[in-house]
Structures are given as structure tokens and as C-alpha cells.
PDB file of N, CA and C in Angstrom:
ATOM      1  N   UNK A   1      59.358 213.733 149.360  1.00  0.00           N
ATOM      2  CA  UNK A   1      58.891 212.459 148.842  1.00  0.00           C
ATOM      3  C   UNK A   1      59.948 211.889 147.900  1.00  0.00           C
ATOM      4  N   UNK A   2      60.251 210.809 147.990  1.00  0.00           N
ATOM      5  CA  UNK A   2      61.119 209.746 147.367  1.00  0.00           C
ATOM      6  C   UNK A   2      60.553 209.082 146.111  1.00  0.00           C
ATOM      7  N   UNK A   3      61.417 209.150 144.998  1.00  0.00           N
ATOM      8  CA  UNK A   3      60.126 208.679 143.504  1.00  0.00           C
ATOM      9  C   UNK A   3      61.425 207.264 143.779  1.00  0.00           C
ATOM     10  N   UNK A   4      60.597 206.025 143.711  1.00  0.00           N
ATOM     11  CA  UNK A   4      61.497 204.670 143.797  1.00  0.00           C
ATOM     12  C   UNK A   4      61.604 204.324 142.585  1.00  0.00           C
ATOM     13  N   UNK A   5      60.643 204.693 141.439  1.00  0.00           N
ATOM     14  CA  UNK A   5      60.646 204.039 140.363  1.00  0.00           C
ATOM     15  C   UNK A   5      59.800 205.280 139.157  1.00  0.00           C
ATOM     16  N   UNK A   6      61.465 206.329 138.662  1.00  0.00           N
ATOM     17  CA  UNK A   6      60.895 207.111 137.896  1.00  0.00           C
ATOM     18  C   UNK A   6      60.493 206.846 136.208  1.00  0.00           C
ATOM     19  N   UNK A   7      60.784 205.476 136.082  1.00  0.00           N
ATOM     20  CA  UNK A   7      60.459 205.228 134.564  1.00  0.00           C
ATOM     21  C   UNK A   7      59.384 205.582 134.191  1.00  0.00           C
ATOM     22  N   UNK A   8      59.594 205.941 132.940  1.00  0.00           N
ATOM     23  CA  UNK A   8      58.121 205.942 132.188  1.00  0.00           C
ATOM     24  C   UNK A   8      57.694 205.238 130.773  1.00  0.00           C
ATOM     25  N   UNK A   9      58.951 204.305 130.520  1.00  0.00           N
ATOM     26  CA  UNK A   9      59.038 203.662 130.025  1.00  0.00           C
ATOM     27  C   UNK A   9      57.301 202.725 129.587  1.00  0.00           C
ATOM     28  N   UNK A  10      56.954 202.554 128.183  1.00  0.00           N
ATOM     29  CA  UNK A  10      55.624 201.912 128.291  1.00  0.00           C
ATOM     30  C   UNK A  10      56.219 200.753 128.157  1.00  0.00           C
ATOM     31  N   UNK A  11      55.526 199.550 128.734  1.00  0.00           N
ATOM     32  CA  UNK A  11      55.792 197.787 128.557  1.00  0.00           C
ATOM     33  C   UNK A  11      55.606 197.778 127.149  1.00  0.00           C
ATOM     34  N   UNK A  12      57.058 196.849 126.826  1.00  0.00           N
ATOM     35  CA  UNK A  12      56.638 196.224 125.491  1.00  0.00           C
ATOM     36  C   UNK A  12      56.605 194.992 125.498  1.00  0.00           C
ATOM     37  N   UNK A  13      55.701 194.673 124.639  1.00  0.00           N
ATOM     38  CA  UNK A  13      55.518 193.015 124.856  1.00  0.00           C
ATOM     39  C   UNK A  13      55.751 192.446 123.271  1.00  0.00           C
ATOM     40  N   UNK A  14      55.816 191.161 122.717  1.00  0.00           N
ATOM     41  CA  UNK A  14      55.892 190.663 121.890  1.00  0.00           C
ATOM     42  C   UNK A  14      55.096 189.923 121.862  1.00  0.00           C
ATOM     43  N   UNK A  15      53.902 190.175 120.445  1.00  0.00           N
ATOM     44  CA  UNK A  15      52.582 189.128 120.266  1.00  0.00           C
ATOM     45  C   UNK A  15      52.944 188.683 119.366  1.00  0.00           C
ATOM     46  N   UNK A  16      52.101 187.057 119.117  1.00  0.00           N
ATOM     47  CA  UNK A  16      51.295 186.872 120.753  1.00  0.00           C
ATOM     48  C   UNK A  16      51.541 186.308 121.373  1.00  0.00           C
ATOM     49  N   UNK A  17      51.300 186.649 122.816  1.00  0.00           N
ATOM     50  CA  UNK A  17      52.194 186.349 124.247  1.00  0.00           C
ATOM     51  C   UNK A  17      50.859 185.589 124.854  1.00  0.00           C
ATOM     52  N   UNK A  18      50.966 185.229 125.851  1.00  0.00           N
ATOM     53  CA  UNK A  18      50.141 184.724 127.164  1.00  0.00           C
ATOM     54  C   UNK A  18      50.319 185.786 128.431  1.00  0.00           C
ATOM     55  N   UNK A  19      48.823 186.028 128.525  1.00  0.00           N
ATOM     56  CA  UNK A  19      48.662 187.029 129.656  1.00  0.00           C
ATOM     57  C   UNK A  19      47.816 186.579 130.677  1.00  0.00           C
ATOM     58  N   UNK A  20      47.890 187.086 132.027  1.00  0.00           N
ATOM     59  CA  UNK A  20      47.032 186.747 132.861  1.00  0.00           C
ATOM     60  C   UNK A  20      46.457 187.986 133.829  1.00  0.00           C
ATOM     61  N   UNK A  21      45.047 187.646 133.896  1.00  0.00           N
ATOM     62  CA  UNK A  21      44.393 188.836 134.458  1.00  0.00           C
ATOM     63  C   UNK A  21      43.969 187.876 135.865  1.00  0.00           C
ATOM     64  N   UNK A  22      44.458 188.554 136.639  1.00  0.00           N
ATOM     65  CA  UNK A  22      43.429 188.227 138.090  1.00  0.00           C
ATOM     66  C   UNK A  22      41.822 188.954 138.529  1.00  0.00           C
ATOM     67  N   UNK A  23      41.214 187.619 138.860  1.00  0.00           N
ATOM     68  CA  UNK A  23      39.500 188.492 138.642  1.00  0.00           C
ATOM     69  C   UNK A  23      39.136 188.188 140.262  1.00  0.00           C
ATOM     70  N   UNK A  24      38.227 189.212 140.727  1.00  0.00           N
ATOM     71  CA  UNK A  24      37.665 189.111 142.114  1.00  0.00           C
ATOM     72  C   UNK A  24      36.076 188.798 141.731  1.00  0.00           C
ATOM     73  N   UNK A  25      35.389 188.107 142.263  1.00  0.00           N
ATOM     74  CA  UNK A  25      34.100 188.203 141.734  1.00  0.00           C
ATOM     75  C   UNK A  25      33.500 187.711 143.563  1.00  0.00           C
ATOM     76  N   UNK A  26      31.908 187.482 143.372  1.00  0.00           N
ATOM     77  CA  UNK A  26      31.389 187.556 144.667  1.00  0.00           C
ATOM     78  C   UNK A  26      30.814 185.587 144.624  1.00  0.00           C
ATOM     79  N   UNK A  27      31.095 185.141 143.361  1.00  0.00           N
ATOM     80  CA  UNK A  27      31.096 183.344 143.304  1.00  0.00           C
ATOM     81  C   UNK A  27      31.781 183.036 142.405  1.00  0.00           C
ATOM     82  N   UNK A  28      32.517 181.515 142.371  1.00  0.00           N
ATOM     83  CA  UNK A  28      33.203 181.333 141.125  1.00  0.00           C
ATOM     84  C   UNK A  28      32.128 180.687 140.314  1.00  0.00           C
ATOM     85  N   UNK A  29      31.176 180.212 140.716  1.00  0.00           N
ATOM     86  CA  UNK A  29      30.395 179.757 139.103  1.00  0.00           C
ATOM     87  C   UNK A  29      30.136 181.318 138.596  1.00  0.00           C
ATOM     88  N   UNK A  30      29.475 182.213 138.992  1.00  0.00           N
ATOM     89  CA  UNK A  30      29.374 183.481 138.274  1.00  0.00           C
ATOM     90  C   UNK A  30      30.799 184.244 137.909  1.00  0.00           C
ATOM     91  N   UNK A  31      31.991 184.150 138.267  1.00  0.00           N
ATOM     92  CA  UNK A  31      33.100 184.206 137.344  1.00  0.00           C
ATOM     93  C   UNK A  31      33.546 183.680 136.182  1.00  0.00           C
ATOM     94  N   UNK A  32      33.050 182.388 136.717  1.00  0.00           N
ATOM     95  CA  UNK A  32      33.097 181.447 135.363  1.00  0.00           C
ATOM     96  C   UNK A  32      32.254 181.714 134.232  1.00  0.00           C
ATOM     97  N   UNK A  33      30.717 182.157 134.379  1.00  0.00           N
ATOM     98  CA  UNK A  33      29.825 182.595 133.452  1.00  0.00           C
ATOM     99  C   UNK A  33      30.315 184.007 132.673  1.00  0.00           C
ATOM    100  N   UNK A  34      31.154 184.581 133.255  1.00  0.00           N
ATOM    101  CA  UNK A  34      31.658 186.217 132.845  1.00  0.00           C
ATOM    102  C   UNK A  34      33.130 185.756 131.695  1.00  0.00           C
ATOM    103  N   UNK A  35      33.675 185.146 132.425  1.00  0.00           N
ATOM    104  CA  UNK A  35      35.108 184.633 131.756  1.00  0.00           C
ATOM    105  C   UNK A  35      34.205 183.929 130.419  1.00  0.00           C
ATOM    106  N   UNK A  36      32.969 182.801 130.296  1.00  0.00           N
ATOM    107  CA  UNK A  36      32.717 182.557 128.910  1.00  0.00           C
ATOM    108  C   UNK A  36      31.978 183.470 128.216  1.00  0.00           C
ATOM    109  N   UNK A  37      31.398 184.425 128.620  1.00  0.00           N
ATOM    110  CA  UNK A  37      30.706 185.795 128.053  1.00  0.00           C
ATOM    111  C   UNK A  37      31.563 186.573 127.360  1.00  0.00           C
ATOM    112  N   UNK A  38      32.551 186.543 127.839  1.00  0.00           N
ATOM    113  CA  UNK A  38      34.094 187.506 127.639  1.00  0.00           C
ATOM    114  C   UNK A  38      34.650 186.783 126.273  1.00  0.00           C
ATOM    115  N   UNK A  39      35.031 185.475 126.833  1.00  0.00           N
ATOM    116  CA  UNK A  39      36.079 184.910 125.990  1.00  0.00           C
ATOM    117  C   UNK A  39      35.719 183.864 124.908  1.00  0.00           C
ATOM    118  N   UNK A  40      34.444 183.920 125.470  1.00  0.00           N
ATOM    119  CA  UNK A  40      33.823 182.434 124.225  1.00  0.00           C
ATOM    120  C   UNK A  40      34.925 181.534 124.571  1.00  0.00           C
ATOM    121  N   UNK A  41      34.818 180.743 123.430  1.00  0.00           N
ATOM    122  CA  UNK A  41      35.264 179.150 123.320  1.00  0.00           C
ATOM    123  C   UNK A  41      36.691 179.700 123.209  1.00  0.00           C
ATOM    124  N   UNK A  42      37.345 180.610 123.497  1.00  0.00           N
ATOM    125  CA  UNK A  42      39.070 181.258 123.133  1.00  0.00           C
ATOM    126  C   UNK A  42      39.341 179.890 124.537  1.00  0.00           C
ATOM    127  N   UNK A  43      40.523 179.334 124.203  1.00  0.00           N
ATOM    128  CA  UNK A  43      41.481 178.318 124.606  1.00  0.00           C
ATOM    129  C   UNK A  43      42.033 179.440 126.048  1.00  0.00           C
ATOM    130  N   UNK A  44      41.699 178.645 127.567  1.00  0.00           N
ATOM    131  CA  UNK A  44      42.379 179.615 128.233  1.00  0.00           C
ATOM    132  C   UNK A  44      42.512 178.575 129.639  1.00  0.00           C
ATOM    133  N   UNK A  45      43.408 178.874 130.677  1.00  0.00           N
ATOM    134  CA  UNK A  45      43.454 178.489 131.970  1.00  0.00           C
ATOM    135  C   UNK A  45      42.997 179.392 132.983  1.00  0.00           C
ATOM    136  N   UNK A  46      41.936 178.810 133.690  1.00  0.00           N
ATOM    137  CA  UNK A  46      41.563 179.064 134.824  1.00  0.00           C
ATOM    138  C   UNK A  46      42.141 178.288 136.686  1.00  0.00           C
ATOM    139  N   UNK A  47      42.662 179.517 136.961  1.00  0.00           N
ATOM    140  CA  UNK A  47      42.903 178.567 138.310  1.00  0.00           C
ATOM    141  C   UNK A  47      42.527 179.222 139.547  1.00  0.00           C
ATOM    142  N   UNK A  48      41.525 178.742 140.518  1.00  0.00           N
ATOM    143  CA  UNK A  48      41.525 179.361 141.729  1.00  0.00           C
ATOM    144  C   UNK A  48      42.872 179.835 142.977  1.00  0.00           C
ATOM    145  N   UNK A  49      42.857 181.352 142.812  1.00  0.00           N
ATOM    146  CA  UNK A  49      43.747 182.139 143.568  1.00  0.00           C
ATOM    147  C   UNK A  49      43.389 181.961 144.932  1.00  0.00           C
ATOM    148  N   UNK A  50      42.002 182.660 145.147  1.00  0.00           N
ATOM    149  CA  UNK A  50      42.069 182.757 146.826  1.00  0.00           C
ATOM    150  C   UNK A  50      40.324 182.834 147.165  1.00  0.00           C
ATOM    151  N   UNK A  51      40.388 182.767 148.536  1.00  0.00           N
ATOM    152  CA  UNK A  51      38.620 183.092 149.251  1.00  0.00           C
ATOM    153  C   UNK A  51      39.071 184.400 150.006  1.00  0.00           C
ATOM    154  N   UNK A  52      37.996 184.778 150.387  1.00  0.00           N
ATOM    155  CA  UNK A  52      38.397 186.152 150.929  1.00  0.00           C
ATOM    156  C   UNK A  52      37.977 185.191 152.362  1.00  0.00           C
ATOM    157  N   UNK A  53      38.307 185.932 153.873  1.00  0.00           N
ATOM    158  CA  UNK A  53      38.326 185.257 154.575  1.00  0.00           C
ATOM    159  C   UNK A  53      36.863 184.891 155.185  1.00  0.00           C
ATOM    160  N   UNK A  54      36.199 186.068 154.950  1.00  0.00           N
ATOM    161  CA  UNK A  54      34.244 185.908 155.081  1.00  0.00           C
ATOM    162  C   UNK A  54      33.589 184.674 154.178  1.00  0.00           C
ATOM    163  N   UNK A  55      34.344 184.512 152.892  1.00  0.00           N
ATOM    164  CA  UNK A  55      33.946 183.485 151.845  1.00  0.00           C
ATOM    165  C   UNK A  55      33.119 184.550 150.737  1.00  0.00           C
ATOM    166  N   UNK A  56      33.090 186.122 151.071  1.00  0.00           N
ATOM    167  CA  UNK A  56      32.369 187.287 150.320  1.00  0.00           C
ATOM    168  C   UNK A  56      32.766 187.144 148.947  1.00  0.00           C
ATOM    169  N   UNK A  57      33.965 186.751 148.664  1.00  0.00           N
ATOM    170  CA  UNK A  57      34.661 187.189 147.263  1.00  0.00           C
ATOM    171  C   UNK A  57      35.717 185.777 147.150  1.00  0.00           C
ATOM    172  N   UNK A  58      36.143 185.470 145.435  1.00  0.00           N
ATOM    173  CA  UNK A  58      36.936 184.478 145.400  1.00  0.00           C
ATOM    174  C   UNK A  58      37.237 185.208 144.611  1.00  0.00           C
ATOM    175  N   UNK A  59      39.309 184.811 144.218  1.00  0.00           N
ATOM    176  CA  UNK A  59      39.795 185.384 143.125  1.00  0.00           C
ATOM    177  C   UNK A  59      40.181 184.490 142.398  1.00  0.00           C
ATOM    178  N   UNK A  60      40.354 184.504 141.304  1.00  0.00           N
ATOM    179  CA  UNK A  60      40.972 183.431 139.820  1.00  0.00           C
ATOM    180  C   UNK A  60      41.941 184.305 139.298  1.00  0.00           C
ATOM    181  N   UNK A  61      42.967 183.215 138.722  1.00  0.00           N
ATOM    182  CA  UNK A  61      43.721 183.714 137.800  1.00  0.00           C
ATOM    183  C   UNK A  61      43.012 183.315 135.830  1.00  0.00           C
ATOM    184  N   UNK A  62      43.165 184.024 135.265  1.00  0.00           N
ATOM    185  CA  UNK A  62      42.698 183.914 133.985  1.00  0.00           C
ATOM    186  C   UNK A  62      44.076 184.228 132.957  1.00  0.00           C
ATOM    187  N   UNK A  63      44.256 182.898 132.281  1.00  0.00           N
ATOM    188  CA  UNK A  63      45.648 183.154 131.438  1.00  0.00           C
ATOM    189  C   UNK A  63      45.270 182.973 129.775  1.00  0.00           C
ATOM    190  N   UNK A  64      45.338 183.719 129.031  1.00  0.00           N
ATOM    191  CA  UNK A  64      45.423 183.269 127.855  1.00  0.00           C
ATOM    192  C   UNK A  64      46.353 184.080 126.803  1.00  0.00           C
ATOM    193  N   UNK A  65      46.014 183.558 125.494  1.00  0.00           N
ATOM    194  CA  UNK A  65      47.385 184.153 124.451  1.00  0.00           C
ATOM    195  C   UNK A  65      46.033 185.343 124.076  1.00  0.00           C
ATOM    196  N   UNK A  66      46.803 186.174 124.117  1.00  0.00           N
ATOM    197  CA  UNK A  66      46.365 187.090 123.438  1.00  0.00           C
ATOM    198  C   UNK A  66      47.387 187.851 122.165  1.00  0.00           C
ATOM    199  N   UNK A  67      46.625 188.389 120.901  1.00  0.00           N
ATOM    200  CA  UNK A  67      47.234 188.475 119.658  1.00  0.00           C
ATOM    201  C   UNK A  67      48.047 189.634 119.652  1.00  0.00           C
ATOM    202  N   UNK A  68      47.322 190.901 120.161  1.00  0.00           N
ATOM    203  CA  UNK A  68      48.218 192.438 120.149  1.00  0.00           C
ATOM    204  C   UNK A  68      47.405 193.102 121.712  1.00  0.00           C
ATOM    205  N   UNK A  69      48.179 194.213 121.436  1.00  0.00           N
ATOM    206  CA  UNK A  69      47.566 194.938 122.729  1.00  0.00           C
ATOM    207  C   UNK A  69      46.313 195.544 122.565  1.00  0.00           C
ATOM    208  N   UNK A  70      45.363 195.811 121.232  1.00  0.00           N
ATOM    209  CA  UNK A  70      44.037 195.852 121.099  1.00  0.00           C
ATOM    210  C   UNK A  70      43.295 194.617 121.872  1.00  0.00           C
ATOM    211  N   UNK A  71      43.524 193.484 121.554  1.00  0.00           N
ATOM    212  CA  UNK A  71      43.100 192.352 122.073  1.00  0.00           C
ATOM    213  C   UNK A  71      42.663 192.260 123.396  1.00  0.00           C
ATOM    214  N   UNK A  72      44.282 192.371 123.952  1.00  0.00           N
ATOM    215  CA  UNK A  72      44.823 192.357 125.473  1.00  0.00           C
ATOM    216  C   UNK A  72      43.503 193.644 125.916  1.00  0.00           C
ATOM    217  N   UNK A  73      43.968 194.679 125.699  1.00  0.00           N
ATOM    218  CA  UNK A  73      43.056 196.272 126.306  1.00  0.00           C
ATOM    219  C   UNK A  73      41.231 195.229 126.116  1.00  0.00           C
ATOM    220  N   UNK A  74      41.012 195.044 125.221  1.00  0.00           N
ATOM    221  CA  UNK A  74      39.222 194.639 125.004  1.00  0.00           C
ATOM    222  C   UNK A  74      38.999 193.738 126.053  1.00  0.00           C
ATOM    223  N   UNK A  75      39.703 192.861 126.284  1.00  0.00           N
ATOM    224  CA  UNK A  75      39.283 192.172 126.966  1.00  0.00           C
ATOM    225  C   UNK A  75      39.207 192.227 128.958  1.00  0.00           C
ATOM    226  N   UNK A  76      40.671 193.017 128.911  1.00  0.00           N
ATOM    227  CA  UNK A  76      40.781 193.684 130.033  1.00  0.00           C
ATOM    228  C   UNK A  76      38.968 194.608 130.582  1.00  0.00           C
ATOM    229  N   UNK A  77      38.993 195.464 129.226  1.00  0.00           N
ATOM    230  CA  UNK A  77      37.470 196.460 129.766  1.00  0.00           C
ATOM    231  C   UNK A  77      36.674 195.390 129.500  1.00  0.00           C
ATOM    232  N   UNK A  78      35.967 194.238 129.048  1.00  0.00           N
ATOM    233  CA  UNK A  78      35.339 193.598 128.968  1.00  0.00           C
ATOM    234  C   UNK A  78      34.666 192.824 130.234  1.00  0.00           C
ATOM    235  N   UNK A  79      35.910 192.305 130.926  1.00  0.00           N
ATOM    236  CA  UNK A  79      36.111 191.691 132.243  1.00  0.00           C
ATOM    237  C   UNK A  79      35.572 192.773 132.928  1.00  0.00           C
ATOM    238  N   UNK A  80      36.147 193.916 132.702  1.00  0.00           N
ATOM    239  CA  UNK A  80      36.271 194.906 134.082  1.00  0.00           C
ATOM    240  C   UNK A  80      34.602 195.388 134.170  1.00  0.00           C
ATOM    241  N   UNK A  81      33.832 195.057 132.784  1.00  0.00           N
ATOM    242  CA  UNK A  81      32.870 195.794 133.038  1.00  0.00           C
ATOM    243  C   UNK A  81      31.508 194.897 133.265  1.00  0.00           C
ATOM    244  N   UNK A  82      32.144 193.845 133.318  1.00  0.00           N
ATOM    245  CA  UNK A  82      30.613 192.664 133.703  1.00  0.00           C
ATOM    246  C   UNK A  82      30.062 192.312 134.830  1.00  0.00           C
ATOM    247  N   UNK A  83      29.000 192.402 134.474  1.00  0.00           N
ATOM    248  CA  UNK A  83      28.293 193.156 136.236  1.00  0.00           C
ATOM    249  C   UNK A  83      28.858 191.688 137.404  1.00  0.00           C
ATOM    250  N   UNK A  84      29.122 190.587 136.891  1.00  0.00           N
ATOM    251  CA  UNK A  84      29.517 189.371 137.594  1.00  0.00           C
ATOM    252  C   UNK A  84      30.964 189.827 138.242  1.00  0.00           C
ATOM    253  N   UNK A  85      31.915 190.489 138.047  1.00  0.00           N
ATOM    254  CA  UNK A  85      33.202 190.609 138.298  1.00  0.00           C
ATOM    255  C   UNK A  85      33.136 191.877 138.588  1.00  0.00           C
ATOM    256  N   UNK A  86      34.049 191.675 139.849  1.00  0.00           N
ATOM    257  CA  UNK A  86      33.837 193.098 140.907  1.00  0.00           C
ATOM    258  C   UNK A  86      35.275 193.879 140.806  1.00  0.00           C
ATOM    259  N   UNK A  87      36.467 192.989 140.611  1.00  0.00           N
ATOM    260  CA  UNK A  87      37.695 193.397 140.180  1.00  0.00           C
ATOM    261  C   UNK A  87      38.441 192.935 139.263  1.00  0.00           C
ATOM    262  N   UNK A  88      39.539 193.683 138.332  1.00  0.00           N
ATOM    263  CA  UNK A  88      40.341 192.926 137.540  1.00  0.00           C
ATOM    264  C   UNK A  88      41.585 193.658 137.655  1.00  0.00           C
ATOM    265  N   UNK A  89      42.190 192.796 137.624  1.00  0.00           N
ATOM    266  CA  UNK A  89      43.837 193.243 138.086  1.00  0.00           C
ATOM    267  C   UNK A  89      44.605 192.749 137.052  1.00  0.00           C
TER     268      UNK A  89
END
């Protein structure tokens, strides 16, 4: 087996930055209800990514500034864990 990419380097980032999480959910109004559950009134862009080809699932991109990587991590498990949103990337 071939290692293509042995870094282990952790990402460093400089806050606060603008991040974007991609979300899969099974409607976008119920993405949309999860993203304001999540984020409250926090200043952010939403843009539709994709349909799945059944119309089962839509994905969004979700961009906002976030302050440190506590921030960034909460909100990541936040997303990931609302019963409306099926994936977060």
C-alpha cells in the first residue's frame, strides 16, 4: 500500500476566519430551520449545492466567520447532531 499523503501536520488557521460546512438534509426548508437552531441570528451565507437525483436529499453550503476552533468544533457537532440534517461535511 502506497501512503500519498503522510502528513500529520494539524490545520492551522487564523481567527477569525470564514468557514464553510456543507449540509445534506432530506428538505431545504428543514435545513434552513436547523442552520437557525444552530446559528441564531449569527450573520451567515447560505447557498444551494445540489438535489440528489431522486429529489431524496438537497445539499447547502453554509459559510460563516467563526471566532476560534472551539467555535468552529460546536458548531460543526451542533449541525451534525440535529435530527433535520443527515450529513455535515
Amino acid at each position: 500500500m502506497e501512503i500519498i499523503n503522510d502528513r500529520s501536520d494539524k490545520l492551522e488557521l487564523v481567527y477569525p476566519c470564514s468557514w464553510a460546512y456543507k449540509l445534506i438534509a432530506g428538505e431545504k426548508e428543514a435545513l434552513q430551520k436547523a442552520i437557525h437552531d444552530v446559528i441564531e441570528e449569527r450573520e451567515h451565507k447560505l447557498v444551494h449545492s445540489n438535489n440528489s437525483k431522486t429529489g431524496k436529499y438537497v445539499s447547502m453550503n453554509l459559510e460563516l466567520l467563526v471566532h476560534n476552533e472551539d467555535d468552529r468544533n460546536f458548531i460543526y457537532e451542533a449541525l451534525k447532531a440535529h435530527s433535520n440534517i443527515k450529513m455535515v461535511l
